[in-house]
PDB file of N, CA and C in Angstrom:
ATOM      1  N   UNK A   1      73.575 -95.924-366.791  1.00  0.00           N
ATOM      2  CA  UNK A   1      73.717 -94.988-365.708  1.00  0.00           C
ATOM      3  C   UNK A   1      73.161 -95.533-364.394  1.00  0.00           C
ATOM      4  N   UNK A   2      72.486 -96.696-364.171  1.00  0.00           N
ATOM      5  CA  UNK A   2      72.088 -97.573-363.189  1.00  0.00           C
ATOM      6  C   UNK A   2      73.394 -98.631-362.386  1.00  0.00           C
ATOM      7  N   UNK A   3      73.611 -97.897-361.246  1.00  0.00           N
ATOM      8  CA  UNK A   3      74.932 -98.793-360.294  1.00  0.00           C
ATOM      9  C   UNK A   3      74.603-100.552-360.413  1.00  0.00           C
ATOM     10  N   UNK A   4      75.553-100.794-360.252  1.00  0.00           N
ATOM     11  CA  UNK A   4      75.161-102.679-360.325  1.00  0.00           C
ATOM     12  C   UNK A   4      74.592-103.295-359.581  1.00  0.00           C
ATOM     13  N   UNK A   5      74.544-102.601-358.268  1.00  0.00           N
ATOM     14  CA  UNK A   5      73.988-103.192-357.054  1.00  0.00           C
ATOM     15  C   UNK A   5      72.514-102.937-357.529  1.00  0.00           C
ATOM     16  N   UNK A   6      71.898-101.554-357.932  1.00  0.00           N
ATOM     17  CA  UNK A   6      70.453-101.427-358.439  1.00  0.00           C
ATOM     18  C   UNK A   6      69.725-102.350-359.531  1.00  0.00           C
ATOM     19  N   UNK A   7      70.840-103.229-360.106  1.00  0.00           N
ATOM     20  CA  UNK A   7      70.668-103.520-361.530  1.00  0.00           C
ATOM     21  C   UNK A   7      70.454-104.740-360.949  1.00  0.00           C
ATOM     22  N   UNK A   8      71.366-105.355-360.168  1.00  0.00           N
ATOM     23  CA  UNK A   8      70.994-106.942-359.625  1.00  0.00           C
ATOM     24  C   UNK A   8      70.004-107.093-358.686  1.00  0.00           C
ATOM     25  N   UNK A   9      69.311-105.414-358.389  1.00  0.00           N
ATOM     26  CA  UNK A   9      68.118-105.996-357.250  1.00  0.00           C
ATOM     27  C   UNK A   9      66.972-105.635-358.339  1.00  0.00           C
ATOM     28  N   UNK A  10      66.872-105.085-359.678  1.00  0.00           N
ATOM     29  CA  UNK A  10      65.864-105.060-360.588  1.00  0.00           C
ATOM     30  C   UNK A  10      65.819-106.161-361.351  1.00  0.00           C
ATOM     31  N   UNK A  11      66.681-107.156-361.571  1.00  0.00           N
ATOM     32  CA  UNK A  11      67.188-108.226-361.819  1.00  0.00           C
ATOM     33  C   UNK A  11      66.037-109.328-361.307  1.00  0.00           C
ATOM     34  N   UNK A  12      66.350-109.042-359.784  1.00  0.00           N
ATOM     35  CA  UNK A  12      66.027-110.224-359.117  1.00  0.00           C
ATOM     36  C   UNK A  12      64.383-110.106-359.178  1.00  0.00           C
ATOM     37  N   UNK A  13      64.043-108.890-358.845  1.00  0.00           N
ATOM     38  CA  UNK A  13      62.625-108.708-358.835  1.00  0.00           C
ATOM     39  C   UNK A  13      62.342-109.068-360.018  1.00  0.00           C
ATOM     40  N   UNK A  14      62.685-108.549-361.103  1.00  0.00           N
ATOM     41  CA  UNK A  14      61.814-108.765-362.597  1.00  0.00           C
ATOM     42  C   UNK A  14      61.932-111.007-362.641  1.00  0.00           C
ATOM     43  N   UNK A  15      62.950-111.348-361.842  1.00  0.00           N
ATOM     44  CA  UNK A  15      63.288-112.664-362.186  1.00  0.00           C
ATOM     45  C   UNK A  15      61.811-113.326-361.336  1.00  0.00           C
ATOM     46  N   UNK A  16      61.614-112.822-360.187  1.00  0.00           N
ATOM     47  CA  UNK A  16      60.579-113.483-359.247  1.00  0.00           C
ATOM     48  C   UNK A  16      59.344-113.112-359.633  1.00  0.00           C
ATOM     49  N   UNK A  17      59.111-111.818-360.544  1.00  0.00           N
ATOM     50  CA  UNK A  17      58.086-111.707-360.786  1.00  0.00           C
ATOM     51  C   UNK A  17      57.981-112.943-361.985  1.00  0.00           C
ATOM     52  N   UNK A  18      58.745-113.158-363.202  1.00  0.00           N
ATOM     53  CA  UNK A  18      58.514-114.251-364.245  1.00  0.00           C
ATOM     54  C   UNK A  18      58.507-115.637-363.216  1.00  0.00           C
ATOM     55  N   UNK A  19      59.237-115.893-362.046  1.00  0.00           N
ATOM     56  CA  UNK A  19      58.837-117.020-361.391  1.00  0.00           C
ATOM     57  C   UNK A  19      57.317-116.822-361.337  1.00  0.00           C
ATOM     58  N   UNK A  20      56.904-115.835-360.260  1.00  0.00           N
ATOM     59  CA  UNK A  20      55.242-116.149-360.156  1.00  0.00           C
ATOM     60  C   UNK A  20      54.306-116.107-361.148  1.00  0.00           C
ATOM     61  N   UNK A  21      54.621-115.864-362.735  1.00  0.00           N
ATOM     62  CA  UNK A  21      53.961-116.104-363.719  1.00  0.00           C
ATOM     63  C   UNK A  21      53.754-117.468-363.467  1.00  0.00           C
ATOM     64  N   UNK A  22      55.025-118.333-363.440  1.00  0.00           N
ATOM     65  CA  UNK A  22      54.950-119.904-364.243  1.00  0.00           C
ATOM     66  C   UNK A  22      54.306-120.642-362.604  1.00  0.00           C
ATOM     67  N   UNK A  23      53.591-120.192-361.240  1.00  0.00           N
ATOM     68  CA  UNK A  23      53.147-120.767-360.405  1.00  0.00           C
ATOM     69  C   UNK A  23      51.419-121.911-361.069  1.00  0.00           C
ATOM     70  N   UNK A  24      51.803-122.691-360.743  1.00  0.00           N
ATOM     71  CA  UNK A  24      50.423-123.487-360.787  1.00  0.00           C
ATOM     72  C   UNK A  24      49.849-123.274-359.527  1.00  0.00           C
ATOM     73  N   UNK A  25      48.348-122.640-359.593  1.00  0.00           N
ATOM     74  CA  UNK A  25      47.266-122.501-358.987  1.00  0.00           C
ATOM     75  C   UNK A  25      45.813-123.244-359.232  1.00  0.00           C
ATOM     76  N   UNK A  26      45.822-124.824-358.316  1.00  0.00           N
ATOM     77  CA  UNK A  26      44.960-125.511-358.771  1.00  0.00           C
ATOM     78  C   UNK A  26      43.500-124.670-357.949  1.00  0.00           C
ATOM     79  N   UNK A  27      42.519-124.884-358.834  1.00  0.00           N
ATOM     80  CA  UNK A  27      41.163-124.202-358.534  1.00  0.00           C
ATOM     81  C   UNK A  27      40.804-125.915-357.751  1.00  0.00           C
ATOM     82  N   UNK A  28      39.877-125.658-356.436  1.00  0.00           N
ATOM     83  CA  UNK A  28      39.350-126.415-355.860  1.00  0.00           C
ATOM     84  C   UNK A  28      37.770-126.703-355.333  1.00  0.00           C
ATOM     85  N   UNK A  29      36.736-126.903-355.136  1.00  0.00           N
ATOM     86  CA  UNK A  29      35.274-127.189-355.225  1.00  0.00           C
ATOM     87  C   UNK A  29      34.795-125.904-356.270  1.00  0.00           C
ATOM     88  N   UNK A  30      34.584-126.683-357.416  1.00  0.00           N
ATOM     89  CA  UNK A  30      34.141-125.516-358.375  1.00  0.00           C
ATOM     90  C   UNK A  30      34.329-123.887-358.332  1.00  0.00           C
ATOM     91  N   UNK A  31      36.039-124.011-358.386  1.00  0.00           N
ATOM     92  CA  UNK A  31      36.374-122.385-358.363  1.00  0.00           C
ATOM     93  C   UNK A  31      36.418-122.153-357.067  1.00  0.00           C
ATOM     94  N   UNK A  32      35.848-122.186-356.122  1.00  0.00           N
ATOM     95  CA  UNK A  32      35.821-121.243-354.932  1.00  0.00           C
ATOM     96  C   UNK A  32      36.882-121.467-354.017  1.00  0.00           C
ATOM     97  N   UNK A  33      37.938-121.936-354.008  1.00  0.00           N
ATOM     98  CA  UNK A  33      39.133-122.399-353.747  1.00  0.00           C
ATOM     99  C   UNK A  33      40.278-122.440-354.330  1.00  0.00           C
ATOM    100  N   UNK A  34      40.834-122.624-353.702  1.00  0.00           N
ATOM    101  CA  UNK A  34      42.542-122.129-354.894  1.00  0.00           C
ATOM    102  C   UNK A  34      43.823-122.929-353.949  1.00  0.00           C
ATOM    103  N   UNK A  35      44.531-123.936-354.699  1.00  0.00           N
ATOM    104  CA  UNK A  35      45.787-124.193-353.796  1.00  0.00           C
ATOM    105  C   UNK A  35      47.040-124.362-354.634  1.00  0.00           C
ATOM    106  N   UNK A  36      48.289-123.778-353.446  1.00  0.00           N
ATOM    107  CA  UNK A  36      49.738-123.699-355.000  1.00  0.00           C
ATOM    108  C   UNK A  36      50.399-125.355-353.580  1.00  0.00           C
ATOM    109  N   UNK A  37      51.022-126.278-354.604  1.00  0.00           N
ATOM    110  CA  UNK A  37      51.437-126.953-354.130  1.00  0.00           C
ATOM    111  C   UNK A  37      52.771-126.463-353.548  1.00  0.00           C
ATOM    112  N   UNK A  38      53.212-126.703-352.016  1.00  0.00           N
ATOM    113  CA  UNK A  38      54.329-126.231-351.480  1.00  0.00           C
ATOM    114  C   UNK A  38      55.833-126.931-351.955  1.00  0.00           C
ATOM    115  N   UNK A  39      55.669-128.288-352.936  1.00  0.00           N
ATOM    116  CA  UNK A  39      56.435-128.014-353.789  1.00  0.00           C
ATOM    117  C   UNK A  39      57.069-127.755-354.948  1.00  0.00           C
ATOM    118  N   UNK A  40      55.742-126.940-355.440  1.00  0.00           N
ATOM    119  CA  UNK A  40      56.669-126.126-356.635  1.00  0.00           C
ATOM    120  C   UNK A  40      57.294-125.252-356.898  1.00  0.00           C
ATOM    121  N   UNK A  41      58.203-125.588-357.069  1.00  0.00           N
ATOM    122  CA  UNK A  41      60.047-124.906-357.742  1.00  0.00           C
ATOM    123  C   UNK A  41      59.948-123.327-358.086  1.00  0.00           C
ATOM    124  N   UNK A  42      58.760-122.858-358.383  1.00  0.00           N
ATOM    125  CA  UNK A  42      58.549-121.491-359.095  1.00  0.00           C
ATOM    126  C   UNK A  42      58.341-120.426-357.955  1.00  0.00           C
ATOM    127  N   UNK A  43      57.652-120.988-356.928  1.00  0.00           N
ATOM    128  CA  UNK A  43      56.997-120.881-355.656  1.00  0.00           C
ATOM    129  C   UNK A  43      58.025-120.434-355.001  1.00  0.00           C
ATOM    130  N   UNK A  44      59.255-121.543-354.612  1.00  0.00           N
ATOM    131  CA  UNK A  44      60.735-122.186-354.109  1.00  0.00           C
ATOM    132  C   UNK A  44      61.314-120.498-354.702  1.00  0.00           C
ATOM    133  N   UNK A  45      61.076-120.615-355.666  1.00  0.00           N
ATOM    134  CA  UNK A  45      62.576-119.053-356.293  1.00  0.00           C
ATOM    135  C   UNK A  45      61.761-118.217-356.249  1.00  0.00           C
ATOM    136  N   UNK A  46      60.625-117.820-356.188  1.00  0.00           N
ATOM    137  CA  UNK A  46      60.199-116.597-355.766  1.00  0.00           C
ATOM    138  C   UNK A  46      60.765-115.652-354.674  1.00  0.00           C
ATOM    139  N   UNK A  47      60.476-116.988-353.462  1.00  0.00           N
ATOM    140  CA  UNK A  47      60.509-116.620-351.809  1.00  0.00           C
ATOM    141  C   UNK A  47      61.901-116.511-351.551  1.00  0.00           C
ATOM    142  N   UNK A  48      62.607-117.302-352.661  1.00  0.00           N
ATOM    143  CA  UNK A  48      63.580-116.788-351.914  1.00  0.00           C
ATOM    144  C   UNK A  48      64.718-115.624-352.761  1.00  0.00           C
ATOM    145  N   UNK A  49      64.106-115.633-354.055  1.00  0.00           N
ATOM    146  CA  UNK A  49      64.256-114.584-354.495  1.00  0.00           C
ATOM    147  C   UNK A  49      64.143-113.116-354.155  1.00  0.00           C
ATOM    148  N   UNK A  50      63.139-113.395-353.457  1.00  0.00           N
ATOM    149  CA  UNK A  50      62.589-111.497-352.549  1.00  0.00           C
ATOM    150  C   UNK A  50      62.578-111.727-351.435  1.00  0.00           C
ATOM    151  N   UNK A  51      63.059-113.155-350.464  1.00  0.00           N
ATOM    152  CA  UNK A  51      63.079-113.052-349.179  1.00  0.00           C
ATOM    153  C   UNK A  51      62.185-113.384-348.460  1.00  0.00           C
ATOM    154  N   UNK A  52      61.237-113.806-348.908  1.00  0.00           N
ATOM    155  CA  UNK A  52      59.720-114.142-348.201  1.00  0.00           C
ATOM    156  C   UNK A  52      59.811-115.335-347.706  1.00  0.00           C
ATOM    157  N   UNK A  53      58.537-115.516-346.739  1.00  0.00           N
ATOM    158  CA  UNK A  53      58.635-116.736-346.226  1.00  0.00           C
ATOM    159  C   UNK A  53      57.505-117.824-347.151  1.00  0.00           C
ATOM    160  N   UNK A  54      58.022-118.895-346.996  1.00  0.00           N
ATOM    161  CA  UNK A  54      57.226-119.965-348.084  1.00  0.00           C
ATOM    162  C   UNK A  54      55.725-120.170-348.114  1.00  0.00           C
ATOM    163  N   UNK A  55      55.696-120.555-346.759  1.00  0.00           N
ATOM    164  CA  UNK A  55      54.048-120.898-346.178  1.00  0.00           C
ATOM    165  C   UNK A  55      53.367-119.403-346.332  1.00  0.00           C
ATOM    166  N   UNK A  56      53.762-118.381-345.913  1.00  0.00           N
ATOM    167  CA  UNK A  56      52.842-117.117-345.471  1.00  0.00           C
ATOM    168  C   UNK A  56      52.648-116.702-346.863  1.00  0.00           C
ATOM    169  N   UNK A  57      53.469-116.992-348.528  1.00  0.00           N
ATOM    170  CA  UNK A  57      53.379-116.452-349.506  1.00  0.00           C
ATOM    171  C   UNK A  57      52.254-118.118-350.134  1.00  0.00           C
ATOM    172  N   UNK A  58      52.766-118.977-349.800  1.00  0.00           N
ATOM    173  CA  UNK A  58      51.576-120.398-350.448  1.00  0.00           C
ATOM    174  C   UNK A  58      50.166-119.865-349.918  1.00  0.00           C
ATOM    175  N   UNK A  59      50.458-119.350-348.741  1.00  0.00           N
ATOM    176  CA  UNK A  59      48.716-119.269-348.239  1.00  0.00           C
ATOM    177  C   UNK A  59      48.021-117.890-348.825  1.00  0.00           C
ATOM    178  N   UNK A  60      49.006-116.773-348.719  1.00  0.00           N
ATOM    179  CA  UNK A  60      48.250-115.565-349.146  1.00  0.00           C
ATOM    180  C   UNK A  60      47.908-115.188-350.403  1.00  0.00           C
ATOM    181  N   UNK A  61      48.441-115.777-351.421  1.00  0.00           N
ATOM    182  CA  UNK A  61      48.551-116.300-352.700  1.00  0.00           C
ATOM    183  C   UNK A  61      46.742-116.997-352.855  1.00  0.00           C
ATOM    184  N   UNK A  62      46.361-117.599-352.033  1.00  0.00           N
ATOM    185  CA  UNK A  62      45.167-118.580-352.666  1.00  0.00           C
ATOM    186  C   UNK A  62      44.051-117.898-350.882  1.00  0.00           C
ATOM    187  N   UNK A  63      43.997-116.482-350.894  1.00  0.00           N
ATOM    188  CA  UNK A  63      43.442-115.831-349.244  1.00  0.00           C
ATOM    189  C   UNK A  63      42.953-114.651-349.892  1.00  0.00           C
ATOM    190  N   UNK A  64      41.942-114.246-350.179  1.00  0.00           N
ATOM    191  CA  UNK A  64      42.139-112.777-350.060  1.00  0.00           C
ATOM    192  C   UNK A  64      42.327-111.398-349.055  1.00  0.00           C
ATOM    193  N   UNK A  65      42.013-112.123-348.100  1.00  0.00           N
ATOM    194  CA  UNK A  65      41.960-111.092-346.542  1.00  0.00           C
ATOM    195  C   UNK A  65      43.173-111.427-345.583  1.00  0.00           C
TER     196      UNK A  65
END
């Protein structure tokens, strides 16, 4: 009972969310740091899976504020 257009945008989300499972997040000076390399592929289909921009999702990803 879900139109197709709803189904391919629950699709895409549930797809980008299993992308940002498989992101590598290297920890940097004992933990207190965090960096995702800008080129990994998981990163790559997220952003553009939901539209985001690359850098502003690599940085806020490893930022808390």
């Amino acid at each position: 009972g879900v139109k197709e257009s709803h189904q391919m945008t629950i699709f895409r989300i549930i797809a980008a969310i299993l992308h940002l499972g498989n992101l590598k997040i290297q920890g940097e000076r004992d933990g207190e740091f965090c960096s995702v390399s800008s080129e990994d592929e998981h990163l790559s289909n997220f952003c553009s899976l939901l539209g985001v921009e690359h850098s502003q999702m690599q940085h806020w990803l490893c930022h808390r504020k």
